[in-house]
PDB file of N, CA and C in Angstrom:
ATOM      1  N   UNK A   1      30.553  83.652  67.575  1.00  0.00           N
ATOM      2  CA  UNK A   1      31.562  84.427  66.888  1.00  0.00           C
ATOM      3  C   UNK A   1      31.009  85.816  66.570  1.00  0.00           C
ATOM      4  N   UNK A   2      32.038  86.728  66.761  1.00  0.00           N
ATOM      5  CA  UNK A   2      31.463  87.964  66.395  1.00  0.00           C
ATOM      6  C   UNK A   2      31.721  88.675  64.754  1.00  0.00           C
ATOM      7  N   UNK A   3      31.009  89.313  64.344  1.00  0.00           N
ATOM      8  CA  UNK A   3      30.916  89.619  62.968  1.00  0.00           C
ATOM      9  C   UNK A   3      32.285  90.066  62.734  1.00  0.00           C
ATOM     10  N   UNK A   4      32.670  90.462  61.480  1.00  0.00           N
ATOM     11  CA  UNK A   4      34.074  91.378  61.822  1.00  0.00           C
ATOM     12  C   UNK A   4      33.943  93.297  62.048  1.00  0.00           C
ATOM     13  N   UNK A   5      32.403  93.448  61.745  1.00  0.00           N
ATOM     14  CA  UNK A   5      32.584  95.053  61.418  1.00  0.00           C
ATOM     15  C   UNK A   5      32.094  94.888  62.889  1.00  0.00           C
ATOM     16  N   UNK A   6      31.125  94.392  63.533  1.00  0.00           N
ATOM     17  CA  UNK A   6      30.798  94.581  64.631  1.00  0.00           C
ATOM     18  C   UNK A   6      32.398  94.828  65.664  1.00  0.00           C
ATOM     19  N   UNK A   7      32.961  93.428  65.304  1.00  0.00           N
ATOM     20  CA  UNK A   7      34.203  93.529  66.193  1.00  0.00           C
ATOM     21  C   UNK A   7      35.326  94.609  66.264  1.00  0.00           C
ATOM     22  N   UNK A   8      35.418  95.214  64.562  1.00  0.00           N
ATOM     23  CA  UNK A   8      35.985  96.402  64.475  1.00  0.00           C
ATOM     24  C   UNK A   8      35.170  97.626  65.339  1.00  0.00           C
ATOM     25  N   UNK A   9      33.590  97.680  65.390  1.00  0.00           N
ATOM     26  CA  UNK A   9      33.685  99.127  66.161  1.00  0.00           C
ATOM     27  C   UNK A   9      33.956  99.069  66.989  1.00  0.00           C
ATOM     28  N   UNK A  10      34.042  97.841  68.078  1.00  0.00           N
ATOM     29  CA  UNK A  10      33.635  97.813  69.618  1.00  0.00           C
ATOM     30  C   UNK A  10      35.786  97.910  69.800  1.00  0.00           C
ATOM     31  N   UNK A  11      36.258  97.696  68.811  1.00  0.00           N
ATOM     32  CA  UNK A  11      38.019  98.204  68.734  1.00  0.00           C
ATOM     33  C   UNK A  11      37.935  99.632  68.999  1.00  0.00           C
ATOM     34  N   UNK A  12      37.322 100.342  67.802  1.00  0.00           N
ATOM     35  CA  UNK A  12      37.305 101.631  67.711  1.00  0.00           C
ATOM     36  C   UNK A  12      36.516 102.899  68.606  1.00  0.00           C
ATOM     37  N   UNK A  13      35.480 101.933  69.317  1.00  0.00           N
ATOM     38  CA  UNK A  13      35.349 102.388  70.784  1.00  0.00           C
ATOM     39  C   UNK A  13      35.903 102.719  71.808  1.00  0.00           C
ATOM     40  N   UNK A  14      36.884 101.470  71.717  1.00  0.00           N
ATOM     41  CA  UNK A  14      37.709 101.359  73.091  1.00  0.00           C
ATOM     42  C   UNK A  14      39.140 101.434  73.447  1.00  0.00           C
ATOM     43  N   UNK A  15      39.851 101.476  71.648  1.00  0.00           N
ATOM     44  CA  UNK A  15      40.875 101.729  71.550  1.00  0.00           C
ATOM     45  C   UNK A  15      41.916 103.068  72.680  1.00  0.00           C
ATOM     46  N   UNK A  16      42.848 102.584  72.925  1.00  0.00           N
ATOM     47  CA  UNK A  16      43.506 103.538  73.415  1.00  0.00           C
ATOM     48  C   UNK A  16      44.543 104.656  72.808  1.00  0.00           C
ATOM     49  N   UNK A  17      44.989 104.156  71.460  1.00  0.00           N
ATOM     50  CA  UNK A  17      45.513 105.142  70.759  1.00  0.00           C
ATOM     51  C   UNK A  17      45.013 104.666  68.860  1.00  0.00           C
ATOM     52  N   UNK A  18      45.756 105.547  68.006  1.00  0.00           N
ATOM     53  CA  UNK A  18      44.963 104.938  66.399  1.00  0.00           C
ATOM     54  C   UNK A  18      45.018 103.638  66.163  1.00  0.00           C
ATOM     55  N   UNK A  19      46.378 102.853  66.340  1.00  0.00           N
ATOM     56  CA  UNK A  19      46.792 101.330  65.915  1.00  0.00           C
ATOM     57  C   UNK A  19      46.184 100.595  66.819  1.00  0.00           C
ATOM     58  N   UNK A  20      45.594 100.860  67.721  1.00  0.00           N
ATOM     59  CA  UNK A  20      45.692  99.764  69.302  1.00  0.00           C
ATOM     60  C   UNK A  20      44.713  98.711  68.518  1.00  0.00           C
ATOM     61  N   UNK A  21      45.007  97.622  68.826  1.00  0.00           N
ATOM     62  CA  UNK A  21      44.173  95.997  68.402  1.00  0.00           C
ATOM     63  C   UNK A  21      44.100  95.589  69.677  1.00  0.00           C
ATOM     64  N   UNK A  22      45.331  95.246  70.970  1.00  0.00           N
ATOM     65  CA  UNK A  22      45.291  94.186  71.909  1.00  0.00           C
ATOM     66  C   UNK A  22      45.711  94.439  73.259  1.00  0.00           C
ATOM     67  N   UNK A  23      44.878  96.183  73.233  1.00  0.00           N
ATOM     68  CA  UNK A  23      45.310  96.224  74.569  1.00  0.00           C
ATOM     69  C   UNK A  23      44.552  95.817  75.643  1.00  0.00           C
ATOM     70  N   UNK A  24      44.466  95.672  76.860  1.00  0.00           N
ATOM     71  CA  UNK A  24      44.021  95.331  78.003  1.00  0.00           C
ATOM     72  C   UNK A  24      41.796  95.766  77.835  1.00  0.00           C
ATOM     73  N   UNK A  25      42.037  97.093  77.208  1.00  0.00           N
ATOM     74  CA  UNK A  25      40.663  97.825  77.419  1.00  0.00           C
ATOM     75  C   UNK A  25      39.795  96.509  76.407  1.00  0.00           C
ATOM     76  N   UNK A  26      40.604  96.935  75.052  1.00  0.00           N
ATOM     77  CA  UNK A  26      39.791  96.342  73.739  1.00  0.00           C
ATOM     78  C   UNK A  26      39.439  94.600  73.979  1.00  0.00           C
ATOM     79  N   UNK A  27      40.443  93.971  74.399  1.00  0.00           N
ATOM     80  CA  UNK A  27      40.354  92.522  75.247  1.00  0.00           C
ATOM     81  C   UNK A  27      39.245  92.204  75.399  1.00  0.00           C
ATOM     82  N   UNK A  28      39.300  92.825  76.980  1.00  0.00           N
ATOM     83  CA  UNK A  28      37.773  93.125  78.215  1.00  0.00           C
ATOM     84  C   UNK A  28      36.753  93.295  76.940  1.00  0.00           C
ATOM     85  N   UNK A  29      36.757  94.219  75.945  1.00  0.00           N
ATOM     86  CA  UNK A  29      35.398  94.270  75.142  1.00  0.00           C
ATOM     87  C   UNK A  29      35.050  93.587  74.508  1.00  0.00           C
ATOM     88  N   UNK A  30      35.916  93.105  73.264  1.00  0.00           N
ATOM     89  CA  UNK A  30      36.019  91.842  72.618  1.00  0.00           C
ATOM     90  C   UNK A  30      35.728  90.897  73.202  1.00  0.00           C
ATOM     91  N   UNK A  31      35.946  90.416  74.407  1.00  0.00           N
ATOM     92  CA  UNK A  31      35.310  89.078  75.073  1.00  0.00           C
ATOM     93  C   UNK A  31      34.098  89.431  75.570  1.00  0.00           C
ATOM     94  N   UNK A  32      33.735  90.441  76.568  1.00  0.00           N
ATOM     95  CA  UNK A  32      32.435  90.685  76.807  1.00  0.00           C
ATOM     96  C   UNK A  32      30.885  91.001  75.668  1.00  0.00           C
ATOM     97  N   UNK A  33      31.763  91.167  74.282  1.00  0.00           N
ATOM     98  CA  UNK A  33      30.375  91.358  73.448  1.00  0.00           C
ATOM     99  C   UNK A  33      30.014  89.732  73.227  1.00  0.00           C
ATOM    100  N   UNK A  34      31.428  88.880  73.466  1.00  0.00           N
ATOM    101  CA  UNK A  34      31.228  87.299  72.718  1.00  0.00           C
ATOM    102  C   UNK A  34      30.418  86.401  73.749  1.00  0.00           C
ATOM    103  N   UNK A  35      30.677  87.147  75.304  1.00  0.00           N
ATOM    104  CA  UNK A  35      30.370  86.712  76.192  1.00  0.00           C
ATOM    105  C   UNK A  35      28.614  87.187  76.302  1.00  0.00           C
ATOM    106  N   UNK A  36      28.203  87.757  75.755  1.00  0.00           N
ATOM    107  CA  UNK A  36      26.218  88.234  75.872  1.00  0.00           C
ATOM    108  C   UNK A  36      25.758  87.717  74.516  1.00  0.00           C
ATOM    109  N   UNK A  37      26.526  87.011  73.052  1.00  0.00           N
ATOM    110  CA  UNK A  37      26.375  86.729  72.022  1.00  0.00           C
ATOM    111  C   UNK A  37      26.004  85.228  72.423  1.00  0.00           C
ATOM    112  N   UNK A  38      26.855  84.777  73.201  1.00  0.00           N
ATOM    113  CA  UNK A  38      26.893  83.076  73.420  1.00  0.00           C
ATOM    114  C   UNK A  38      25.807  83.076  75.099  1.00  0.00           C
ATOM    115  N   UNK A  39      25.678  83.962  75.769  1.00  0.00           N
ATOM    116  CA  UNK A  39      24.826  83.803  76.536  1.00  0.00           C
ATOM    117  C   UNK A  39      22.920  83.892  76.066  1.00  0.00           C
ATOM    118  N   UNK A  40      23.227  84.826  74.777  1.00  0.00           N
ATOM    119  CA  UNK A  40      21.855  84.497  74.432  1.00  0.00           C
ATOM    120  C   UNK A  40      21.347  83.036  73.891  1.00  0.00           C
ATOM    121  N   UNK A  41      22.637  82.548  72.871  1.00  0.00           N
ATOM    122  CA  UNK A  41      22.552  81.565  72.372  1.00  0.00           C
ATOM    123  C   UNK A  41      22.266  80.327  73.552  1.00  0.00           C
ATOM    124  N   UNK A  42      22.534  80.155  74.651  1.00  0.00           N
ATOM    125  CA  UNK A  42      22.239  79.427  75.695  1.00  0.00           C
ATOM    126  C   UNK A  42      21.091  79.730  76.674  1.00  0.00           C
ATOM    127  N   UNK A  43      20.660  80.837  76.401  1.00  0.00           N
ATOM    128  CA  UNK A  43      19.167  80.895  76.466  1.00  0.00           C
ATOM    129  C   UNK A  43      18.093  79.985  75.739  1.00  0.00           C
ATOM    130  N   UNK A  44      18.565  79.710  74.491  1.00  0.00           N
ATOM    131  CA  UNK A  44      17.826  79.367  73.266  1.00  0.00           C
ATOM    132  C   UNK A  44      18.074  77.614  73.820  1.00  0.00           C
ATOM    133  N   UNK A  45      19.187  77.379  73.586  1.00  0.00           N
ATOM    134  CA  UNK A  45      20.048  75.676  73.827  1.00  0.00           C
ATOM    135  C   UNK A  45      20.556  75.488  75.034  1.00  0.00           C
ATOM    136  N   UNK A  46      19.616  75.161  75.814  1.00  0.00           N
ATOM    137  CA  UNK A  46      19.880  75.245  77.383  1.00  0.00           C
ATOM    138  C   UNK A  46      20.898  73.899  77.643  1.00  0.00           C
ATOM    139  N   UNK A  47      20.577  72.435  76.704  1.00  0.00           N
ATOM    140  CA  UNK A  47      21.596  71.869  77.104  1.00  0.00           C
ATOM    141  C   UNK A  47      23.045  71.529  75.861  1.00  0.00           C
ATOM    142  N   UNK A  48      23.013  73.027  75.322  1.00  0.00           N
ATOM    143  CA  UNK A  48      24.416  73.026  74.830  1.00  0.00           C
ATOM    144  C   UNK A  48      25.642  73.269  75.965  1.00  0.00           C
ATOM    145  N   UNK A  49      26.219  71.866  76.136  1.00  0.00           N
ATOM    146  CA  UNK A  49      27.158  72.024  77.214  1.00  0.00           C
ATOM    147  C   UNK A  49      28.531  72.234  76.857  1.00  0.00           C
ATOM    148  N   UNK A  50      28.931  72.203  75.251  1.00  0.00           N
ATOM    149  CA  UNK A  50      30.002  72.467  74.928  1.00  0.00           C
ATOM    150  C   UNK A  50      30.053  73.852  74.642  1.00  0.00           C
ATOM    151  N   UNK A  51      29.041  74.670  74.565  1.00  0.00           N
ATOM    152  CA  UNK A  51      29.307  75.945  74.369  1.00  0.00           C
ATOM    153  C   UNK A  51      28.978  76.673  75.896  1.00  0.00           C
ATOM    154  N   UNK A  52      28.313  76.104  76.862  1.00  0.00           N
ATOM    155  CA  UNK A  52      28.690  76.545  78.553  1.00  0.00           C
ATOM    156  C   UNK A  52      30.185  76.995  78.881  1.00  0.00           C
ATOM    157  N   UNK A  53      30.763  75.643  78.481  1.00  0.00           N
ATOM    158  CA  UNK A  53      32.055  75.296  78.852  1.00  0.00           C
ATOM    159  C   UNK A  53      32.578  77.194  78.163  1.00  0.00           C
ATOM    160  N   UNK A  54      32.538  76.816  76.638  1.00  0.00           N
ATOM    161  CA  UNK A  54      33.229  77.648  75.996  1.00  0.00           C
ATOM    162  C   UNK A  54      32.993  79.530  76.585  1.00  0.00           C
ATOM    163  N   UNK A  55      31.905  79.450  77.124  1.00  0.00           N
ATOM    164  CA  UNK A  55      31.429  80.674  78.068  1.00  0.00           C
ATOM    165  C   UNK A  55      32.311  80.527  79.281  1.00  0.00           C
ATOM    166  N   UNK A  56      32.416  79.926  80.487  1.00  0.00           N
ATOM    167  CA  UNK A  56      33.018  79.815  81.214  1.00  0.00           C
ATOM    168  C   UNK A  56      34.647  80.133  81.652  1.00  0.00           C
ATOM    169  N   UNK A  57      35.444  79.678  80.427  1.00  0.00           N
ATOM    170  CA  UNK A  57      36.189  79.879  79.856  1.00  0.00           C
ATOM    171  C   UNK A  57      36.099  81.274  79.345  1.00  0.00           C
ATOM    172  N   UNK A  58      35.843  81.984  78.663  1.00  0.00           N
ATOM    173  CA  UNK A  58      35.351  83.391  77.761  1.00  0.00           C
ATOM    174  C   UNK A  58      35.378  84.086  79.440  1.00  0.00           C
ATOM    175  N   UNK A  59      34.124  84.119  80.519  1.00  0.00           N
ATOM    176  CA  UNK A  59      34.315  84.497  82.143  1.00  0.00           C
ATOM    177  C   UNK A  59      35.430  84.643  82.483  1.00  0.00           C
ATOM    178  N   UNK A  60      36.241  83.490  82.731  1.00  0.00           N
ATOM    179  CA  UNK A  60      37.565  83.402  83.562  1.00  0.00           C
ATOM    180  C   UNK A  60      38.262  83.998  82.765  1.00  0.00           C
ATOM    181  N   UNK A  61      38.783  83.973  81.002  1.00  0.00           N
ATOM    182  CA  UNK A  61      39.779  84.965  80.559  1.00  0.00           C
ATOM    183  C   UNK A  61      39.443  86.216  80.706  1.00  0.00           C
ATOM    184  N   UNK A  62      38.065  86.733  80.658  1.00  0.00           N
ATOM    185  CA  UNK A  62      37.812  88.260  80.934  1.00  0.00           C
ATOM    186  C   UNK A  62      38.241  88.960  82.785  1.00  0.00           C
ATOM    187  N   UNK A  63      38.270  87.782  83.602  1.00  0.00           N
ATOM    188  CA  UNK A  63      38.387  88.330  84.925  1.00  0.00           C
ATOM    189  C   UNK A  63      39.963  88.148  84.661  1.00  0.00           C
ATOM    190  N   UNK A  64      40.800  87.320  84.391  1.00  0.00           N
ATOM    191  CA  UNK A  64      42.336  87.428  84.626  1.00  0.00           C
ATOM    192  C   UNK A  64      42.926  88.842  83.822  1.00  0.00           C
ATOM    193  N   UNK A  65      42.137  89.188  82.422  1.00  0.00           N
ATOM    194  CA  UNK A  65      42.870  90.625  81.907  1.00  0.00           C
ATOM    195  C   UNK A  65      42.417  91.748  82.607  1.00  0.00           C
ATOM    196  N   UNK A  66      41.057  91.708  83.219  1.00  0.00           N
ATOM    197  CA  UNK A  66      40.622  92.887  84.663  1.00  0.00           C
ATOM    198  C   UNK A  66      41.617  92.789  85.853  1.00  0.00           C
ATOM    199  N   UNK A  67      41.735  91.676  86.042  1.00  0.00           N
ATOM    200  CA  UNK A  67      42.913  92.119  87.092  1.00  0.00           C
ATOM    201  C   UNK A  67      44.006  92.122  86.933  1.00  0.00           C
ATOM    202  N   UNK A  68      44.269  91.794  85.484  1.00  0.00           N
ATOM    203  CA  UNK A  68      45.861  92.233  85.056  1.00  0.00           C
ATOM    204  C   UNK A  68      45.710  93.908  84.683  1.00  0.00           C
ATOM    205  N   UNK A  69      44.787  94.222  84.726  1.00  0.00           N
ATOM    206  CA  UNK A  69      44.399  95.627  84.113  1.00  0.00           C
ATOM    207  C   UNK A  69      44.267  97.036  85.474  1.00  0.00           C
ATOM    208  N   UNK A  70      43.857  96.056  86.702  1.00  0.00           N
ATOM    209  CA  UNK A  70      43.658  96.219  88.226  1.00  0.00           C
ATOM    210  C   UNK A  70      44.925  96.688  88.511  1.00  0.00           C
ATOM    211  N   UNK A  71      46.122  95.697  88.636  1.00  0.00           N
ATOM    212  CA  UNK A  71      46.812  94.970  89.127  1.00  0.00           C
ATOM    213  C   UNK A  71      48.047  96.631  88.367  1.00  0.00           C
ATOM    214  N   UNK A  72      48.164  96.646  87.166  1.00  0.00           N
ATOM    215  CA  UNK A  72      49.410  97.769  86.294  1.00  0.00           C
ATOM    216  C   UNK A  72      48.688  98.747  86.214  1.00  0.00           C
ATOM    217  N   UNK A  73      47.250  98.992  86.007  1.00  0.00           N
ATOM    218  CA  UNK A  73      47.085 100.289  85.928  1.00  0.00           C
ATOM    219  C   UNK A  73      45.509 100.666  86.631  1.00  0.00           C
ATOM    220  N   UNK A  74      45.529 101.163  87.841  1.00  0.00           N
ATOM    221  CA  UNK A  74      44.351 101.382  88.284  1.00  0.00           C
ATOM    222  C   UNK A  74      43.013 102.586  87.915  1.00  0.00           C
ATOM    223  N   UNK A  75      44.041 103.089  87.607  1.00  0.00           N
ATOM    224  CA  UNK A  75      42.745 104.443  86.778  1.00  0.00           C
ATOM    225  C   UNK A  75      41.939 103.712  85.153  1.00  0.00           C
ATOM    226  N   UNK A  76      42.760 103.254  84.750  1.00  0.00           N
ATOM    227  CA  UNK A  76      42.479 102.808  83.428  1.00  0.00           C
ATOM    228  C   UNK A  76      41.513 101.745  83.994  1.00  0.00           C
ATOM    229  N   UNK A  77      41.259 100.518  84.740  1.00  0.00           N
ATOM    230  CA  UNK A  77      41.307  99.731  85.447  1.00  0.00           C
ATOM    231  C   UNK A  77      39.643  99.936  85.667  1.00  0.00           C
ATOM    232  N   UNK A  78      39.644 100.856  86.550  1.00  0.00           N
ATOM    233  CA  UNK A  78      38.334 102.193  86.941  1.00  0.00           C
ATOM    234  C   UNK A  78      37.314 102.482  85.705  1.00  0.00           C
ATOM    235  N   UNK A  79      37.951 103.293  85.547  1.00  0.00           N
ATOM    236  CA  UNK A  79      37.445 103.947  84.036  1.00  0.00           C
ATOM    237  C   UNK A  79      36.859 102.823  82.812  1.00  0.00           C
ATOM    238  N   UNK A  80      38.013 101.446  82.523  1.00  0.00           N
ATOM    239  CA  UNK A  80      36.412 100.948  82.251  1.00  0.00           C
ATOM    240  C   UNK A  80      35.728  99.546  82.128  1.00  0.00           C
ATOM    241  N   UNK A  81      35.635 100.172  84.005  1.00  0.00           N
ATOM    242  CA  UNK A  81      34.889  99.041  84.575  1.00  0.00           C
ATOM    243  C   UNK A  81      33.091 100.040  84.835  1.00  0.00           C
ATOM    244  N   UNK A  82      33.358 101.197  85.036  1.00  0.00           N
ATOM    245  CA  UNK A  82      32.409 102.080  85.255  1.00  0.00           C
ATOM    246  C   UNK A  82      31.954 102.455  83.665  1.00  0.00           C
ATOM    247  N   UNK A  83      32.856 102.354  82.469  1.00  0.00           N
ATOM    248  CA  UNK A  83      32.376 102.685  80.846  1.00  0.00           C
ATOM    249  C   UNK A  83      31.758 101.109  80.672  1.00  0.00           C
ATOM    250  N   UNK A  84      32.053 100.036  80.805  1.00  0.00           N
ATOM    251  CA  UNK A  84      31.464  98.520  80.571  1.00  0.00           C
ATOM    252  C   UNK A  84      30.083  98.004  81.393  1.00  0.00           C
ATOM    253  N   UNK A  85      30.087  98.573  82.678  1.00  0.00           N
ATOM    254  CA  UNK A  85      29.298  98.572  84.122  1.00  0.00           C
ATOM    255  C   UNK A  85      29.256  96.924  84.219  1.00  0.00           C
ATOM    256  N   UNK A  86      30.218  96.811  84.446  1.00  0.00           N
ATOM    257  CA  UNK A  86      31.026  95.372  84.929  1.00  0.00           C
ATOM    258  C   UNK A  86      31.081  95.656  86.258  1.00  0.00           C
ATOM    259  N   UNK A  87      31.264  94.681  87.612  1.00  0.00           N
ATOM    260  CA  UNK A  87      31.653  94.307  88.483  1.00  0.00           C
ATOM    261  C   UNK A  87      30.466  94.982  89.821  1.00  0.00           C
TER     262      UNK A  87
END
């Protein structure tokens, strides 16, 4: 789980306008900080298999909002896959 102030900057990073909470960008970030939080933790607990799973899961929802993100808007899409250095 991510802290809440942590989770607020990585909003206020990536936000696309003042209010934005759930757009496509902030998503992708929000899952990718949870996704290197729980990968360290499985460094540590190699046979925690309920929290694999829960990574795996965390993977596949981050690739379906990239290519929903691909898919409606390709510059945005671009921009930050090259700001994340994803793919």
């Amino acid at each position: 789980m991510l802290a809440t102030k942590k989770k607020q900057g990585i909003i206020k990073k990536n936000q696309v306008h003042d209010k934005d909470t759930g757009s496509s960008e902030v998503q992708v970030s929000i899952i990718s900080a949870a996704i290197e939080e729980l990968a360290k933790h499985l460094k540590k607990h190699k046979k925690d298999n309920h929290s694999r799973r829960g990574l795996i899961k965390m993977v596949a929802d981050r690739r379906t909002h990239l290519k929903y993100l691909e898919r409606t808007n390709k510059s945005r899409y671009t921009a930050l896959v090259k700001k994340m250095d994803l793919v």
